[in-house]
C-alpha atoms as a PDB file:
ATOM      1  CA  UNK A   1      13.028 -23.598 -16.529  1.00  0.00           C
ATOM      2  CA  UNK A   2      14.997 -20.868 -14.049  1.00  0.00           C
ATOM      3  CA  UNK A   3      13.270 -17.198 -14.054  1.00  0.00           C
ATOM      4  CA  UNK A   4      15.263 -14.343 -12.494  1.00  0.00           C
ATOM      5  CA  UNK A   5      12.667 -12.336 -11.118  1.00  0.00           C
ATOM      6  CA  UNK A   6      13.664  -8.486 -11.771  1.00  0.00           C
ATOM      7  CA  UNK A   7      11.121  -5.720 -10.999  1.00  0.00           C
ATOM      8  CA  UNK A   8      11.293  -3.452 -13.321  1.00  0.00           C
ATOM      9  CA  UNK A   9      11.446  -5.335 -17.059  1.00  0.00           C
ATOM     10  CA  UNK A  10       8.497  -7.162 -15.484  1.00  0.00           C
ATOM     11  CA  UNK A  11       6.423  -4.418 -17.259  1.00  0.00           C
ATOM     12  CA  UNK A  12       7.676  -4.869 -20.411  1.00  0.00           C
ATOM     13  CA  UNK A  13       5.876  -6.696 -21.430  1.00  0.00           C
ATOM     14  CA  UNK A  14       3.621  -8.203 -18.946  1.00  0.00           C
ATOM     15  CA  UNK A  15       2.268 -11.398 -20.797  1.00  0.00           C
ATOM     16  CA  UNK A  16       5.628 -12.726 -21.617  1.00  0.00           C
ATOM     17  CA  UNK A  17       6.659 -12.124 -17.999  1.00  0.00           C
ATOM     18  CA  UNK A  18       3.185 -14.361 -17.003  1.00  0.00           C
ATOM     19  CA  UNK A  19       4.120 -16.838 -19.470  1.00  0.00           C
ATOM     20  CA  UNK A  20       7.672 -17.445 -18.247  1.00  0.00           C
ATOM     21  CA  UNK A  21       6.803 -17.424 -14.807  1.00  0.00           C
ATOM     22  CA  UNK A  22       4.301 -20.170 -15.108  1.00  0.00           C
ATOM     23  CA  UNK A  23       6.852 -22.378 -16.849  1.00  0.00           C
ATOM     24  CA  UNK A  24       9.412 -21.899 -14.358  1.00  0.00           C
ATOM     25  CA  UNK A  25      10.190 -24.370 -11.966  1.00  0.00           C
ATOM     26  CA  UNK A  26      12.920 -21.751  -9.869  1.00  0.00           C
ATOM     27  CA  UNK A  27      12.448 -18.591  -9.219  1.00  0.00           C
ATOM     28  CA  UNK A  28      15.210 -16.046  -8.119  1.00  0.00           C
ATOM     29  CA  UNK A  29      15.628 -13.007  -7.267  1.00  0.00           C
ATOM     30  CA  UNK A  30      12.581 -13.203  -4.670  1.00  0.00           C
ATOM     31  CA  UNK A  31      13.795 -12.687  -1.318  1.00  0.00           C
ATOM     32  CA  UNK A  32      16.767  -9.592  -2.235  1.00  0.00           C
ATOM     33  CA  UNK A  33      13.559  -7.840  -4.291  1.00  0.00           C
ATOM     34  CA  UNK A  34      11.299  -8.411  -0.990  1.00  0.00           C
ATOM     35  CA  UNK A  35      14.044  -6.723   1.107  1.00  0.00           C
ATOM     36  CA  UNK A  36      14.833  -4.094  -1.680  1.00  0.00           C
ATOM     37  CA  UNK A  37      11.123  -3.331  -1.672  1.00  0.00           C
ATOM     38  CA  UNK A  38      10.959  -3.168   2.581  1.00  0.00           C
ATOM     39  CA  UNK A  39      13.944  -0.705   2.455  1.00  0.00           C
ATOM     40  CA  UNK A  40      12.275   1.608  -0.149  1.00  0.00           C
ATOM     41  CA  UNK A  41       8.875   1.451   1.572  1.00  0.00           C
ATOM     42  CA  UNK A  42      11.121   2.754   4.971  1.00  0.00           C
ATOM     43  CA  UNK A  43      13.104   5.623   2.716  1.00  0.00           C
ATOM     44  CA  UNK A  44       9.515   6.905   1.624  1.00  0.00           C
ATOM     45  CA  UNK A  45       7.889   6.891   4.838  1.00  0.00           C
ATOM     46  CA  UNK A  46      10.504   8.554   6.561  1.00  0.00           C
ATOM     47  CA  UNK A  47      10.613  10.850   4.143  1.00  0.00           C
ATOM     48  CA  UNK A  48       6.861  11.658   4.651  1.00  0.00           C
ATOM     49  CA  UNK A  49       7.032  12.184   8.159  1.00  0.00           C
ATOM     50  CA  UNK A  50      10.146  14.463   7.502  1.00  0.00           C
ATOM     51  CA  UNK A  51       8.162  16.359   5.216  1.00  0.00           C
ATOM     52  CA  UNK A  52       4.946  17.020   8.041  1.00  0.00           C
ATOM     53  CA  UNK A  53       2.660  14.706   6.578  1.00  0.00           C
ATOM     54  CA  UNK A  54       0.445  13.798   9.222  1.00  0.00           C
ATOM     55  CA  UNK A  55       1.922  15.606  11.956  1.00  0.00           C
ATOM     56  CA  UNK A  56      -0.849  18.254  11.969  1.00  0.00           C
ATOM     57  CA  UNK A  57      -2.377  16.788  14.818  1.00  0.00           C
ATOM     58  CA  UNK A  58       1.215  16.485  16.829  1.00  0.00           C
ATOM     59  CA  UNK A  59       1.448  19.993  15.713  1.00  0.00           C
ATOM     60  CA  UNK A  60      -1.978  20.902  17.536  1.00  0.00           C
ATOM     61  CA  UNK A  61      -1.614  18.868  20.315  1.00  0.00           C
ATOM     62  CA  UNK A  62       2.001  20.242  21.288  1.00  0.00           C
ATOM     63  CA  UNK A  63       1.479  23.844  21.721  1.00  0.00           C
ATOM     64  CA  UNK A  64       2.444  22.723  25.604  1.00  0.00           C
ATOM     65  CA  UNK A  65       5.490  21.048  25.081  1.00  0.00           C
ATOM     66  CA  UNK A  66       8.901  22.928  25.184  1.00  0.00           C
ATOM     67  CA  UNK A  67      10.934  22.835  22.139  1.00  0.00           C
ATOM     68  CA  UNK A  68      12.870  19.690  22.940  1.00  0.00           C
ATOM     69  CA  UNK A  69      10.140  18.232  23.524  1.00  0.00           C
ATOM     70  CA  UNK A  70       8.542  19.019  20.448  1.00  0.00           C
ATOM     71  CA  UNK A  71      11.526  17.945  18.354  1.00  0.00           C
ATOM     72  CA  UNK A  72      11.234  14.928  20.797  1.00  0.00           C
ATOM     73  CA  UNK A  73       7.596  14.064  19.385  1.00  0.00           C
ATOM     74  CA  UNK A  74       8.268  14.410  15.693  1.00  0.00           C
ATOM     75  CA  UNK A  75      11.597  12.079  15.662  1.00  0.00           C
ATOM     76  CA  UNK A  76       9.152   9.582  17.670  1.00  0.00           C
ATOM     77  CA  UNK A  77       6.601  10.068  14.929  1.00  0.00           C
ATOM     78  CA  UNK A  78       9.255   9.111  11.961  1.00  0.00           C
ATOM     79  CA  UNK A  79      10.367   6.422  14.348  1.00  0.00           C
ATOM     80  CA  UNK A  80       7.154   5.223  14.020  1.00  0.00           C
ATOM     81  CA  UNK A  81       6.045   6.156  10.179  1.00  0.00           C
ATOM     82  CA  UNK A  82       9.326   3.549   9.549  1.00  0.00           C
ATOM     83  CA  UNK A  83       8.114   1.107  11.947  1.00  0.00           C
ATOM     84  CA  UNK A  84       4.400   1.074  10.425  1.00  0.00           C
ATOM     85  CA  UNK A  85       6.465   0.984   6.855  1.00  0.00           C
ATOM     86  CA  UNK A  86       8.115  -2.021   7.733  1.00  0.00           C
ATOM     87  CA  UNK A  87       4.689  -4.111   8.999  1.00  0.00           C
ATOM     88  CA  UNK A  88       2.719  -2.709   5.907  1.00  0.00           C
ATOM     89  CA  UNK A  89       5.233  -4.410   3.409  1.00  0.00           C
ATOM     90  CA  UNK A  90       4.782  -7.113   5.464  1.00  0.00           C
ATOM     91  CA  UNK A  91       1.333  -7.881   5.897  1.00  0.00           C
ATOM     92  CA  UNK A  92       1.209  -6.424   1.767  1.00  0.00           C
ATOM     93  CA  UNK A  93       4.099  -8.708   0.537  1.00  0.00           C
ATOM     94  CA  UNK A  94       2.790 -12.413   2.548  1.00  0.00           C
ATOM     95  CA  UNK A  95      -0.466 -12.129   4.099  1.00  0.00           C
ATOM     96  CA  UNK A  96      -2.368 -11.702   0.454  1.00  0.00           C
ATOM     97  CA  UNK A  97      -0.035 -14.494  -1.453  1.00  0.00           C
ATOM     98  CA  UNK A  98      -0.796 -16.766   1.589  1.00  0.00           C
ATOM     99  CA  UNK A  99      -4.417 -16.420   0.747  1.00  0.00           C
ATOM    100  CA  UNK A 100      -4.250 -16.257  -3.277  1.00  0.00           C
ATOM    101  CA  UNK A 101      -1.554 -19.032  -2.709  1.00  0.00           C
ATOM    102  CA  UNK A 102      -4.536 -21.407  -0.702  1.00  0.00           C
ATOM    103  CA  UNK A 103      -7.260 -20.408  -2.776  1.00  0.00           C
ATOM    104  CA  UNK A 104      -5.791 -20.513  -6.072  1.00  0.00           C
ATOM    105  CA  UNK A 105      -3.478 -23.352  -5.568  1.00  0.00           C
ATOM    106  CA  UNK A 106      -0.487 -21.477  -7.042  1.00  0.00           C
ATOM    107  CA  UNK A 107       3.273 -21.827  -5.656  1.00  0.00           C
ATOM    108  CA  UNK A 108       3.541 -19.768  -3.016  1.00  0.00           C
ATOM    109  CA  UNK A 109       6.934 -17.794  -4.656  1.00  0.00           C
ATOM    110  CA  UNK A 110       4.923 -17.019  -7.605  1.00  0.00           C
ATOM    111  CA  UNK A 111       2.005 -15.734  -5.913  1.00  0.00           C
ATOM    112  CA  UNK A 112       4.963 -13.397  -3.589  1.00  0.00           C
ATOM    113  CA  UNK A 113       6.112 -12.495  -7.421  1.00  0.00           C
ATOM    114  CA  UNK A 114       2.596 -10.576  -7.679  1.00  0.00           C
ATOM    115  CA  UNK A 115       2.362  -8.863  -4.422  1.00  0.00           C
ATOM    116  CA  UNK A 116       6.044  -7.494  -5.171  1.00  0.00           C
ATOM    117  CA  UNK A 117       4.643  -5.976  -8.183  1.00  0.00           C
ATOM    118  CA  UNK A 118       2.183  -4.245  -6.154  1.00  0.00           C
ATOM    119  CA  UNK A 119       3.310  -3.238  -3.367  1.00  0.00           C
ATOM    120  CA  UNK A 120       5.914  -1.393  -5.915  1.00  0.00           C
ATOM    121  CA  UNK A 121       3.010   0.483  -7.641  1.00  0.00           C
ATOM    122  CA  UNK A 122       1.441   0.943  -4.458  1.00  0.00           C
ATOM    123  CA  UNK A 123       4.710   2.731  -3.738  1.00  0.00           C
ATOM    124  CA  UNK A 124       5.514   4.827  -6.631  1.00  0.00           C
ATOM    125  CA  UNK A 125       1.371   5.931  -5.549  1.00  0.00           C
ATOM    126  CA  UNK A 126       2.943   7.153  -2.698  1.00  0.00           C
ATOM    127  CA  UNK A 127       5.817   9.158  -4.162  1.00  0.00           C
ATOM    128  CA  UNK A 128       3.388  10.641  -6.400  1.00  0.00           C
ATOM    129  CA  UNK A 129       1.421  12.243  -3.543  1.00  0.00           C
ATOM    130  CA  UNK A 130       4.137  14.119  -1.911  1.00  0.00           C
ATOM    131  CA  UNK A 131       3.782  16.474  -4.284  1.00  0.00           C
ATOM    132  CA  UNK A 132       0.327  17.078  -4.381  1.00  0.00           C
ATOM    133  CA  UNK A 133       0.971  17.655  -0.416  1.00  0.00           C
ATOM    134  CA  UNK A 134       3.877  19.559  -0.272  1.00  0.00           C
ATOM    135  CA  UNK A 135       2.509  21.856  -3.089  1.00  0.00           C
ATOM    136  CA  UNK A 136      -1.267  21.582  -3.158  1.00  0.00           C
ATOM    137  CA  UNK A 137      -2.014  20.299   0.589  1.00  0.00           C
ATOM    138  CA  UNK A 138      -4.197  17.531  -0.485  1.00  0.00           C
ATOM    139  CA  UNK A 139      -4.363  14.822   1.891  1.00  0.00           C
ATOM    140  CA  UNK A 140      -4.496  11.408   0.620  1.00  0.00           C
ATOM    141  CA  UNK A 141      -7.614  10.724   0.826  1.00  0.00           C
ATOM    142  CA  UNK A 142      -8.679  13.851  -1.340  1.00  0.00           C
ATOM    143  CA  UNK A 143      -5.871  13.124  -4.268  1.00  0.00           C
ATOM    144  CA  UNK A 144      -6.955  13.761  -7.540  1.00  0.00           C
ATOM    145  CA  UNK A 145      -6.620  10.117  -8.557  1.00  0.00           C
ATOM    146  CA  UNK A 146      -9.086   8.380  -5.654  1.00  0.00           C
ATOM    147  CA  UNK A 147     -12.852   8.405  -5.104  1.00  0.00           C
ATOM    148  CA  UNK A 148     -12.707  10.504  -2.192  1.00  0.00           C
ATOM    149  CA  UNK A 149     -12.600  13.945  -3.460  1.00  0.00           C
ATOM    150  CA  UNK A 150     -15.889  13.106  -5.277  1.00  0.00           C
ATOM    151  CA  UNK A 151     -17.616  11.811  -2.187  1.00  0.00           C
ATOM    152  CA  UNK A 152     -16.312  14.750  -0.084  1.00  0.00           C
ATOM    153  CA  UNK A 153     -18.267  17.067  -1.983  1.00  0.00           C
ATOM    154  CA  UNK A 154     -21.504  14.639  -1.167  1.00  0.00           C
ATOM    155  CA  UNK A 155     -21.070  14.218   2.607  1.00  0.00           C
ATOM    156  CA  UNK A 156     -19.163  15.584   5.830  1.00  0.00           C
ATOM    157  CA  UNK A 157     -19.125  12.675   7.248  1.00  0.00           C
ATOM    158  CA  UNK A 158     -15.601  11.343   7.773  1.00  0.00           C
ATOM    159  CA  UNK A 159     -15.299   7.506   7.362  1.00  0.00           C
ATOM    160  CA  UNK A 160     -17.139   7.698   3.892  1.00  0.00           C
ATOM    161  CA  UNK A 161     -14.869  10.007   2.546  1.00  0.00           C
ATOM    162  CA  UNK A 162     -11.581   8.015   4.131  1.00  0.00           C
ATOM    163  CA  UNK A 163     -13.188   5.010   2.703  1.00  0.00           C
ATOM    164  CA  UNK A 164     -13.478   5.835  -0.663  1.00  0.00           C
ATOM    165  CA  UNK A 165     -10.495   7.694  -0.570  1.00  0.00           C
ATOM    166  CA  UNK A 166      -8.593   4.969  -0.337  1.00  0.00           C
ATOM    167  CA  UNK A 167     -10.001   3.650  -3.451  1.00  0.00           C
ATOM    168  CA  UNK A 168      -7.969   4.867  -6.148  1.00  0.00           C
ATOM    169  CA  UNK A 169      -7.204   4.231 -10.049  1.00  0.00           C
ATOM    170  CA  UNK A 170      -4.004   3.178  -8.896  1.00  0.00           C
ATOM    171  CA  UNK A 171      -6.081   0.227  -7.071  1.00  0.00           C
ATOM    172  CA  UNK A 172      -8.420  -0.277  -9.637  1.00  0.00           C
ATOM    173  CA  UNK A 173      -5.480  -0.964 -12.022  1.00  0.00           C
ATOM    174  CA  UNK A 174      -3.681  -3.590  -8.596  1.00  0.00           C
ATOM    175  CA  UNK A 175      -7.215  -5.434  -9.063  1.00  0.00           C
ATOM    176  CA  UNK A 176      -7.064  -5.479 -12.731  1.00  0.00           C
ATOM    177  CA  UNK A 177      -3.371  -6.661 -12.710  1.00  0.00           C
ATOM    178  CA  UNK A 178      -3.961  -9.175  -9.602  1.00  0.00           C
ATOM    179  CA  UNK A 179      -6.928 -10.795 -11.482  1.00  0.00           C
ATOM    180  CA  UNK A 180      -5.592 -11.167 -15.059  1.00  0.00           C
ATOM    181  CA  UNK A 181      -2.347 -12.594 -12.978  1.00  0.00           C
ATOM    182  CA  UNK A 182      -4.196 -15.371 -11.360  1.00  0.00           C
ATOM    183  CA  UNK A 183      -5.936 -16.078 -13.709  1.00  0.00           C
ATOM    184  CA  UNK A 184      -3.396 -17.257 -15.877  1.00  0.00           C
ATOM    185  CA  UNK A 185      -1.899 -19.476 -13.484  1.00  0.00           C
ATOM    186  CA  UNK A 186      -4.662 -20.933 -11.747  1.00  0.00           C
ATOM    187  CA  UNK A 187      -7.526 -23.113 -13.271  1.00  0.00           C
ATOM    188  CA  UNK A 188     -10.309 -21.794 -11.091  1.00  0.00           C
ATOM    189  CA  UNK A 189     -13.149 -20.081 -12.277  1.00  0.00           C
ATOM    190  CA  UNK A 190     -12.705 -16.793 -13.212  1.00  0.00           C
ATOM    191  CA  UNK A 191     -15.626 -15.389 -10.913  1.00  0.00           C
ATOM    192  CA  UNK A 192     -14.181 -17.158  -7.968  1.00  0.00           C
ATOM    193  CA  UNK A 193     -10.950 -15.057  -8.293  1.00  0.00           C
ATOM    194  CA  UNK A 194     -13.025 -11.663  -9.439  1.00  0.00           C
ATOM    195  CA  UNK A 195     -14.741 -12.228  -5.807  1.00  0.00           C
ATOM    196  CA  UNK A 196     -11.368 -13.365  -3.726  1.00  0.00           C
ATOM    197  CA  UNK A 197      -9.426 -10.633  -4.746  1.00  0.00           C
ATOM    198  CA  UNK A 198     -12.268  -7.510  -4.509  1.00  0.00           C
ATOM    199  CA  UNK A 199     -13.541  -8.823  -1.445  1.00  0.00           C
ATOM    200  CA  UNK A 200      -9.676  -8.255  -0.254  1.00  0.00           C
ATOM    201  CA  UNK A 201      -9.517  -5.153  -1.396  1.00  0.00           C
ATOM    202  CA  UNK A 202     -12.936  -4.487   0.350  1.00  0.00           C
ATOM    203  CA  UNK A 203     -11.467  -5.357   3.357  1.00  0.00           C
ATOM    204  CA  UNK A 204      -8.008  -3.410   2.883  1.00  0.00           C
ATOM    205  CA  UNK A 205     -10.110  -0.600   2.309  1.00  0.00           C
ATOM    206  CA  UNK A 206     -12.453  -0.661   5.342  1.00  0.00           C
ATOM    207  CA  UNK A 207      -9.448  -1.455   7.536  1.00  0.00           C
ATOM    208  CA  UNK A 208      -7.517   1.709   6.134  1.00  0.00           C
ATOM    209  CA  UNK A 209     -10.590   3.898   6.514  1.00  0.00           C
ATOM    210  CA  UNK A 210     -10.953   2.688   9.919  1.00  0.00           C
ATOM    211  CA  UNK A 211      -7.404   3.823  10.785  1.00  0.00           C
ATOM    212  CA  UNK A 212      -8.088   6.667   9.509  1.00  0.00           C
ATOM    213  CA  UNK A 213     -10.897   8.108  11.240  1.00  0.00           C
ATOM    214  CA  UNK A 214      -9.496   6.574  14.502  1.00  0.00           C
ATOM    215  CA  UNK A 215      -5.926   8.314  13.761  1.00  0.00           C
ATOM    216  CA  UNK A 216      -6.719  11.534  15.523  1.00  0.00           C
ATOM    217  CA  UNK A 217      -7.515  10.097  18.568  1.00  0.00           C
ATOM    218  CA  UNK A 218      -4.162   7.885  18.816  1.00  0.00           C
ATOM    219  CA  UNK A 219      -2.476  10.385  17.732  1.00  0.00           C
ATOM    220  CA  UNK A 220      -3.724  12.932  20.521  1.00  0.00           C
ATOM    221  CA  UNK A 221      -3.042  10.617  23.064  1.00  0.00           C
ATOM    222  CA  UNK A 222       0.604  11.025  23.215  1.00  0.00           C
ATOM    223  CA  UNK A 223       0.097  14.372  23.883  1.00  0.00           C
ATOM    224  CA  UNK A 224      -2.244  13.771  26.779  1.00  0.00           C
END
């Protein structure tokens, strides 16, 4: 059995998508979706930067430079919103179906079909924040849909509110959809899987937080 993997319909519905994929013995469709999804993560980033989002501290820390120079600095900084864009979908798309593809003991391809899915959601997440930035100035990490806004009213500190922040409904619904997915193709127990893919998540979101709270100080630097 031959499934043509296509990103969209996979929604509709999702068990009969799960069910076909596990019978299939091809898949198609995987590498021109992976490359689709790396070109749309670039698009969105680029339009971010274009937008100002994150160049507040490029702003502050360029009250020296002439105008050139300035212009200089923010086509550097979408230079390198695109180049973080392209290792993100990356390490989203391969690292994570490596893992779930050794612990699991799924096909590698139909692991990949599940990270596609999410980094797509994690995506349209994205697109869905501009707006709340352009028009509300919410940062991420404050959006309406994460944790973070809650736990900013409950601390100052920084990292906490990052950290949380970064935990979203949007996520809780990738962990939902990652664990129901693997657990219809794999035979392990179901608690081994519930523990895998949080503790990944755990880690995604530590490692984003840490970014975070370290960002200001990269970001100075090219300015010093």
């Amino acid at each position: 059995m031959t499934y043509h993997f296509n990103l969209i319909k996979f929604f509709f519905p999702i068990d009969d998508h799960l069910y076909r994929i596990k019978q299939s013995e091809k898949i198609y469709n995987l590498w021109k979706v992976s490359g689709l999804l790396v070109l749309l993560s670039m698009i969105i980033y680029a339009w971010m930067a274009s937008l100002g989002m994150g160049t507040d501290l490029i702003s502050k820390g360029a009250i020296g430079l002439s105008e050139l120079q300035y212009e200089q600095s923010k086509l550097w900084f979408v230079l390198g919103r695109i180049g973080y864009a392209i290792l993100l979908t990356a390490f989203i798309l391969f690292v994570p179906a490596l893992i779930f593809h050794l612990v699991a003991d799924i096909p590698y391809q139909k692991v990949l079909i599940m990270q596609q899915v999410v980094l797509f959601v994690m995506l349209i997440e994205r697109v869905i924040w501009i707006p709340l930035f352009v028009y509300f100035g919410l940062d991420w990490y404050v959006s309406p849909f994460s944790f973070g806004v809650i736990v900013s009213y409950l601390t100052e500190a920084d990292w906490p509110v990052y950290f949380f922040g970064a935990v979203s409904l949007v996520q809780l619904w990738i962990i939902w959809f990652q664990i129901k997915y693997i657990s219809y193709l794999s035979s392990i127990k179901k608690h081994w899987i519930w523990i895998n893919v949080i503790s990944l998540h755990l880690f995604y979101w530590f490692i984003v937080a840490f970014l975070a709270y370290f960002d200001s100080f990269m970001i100075s630097g090219w300015f010093e």
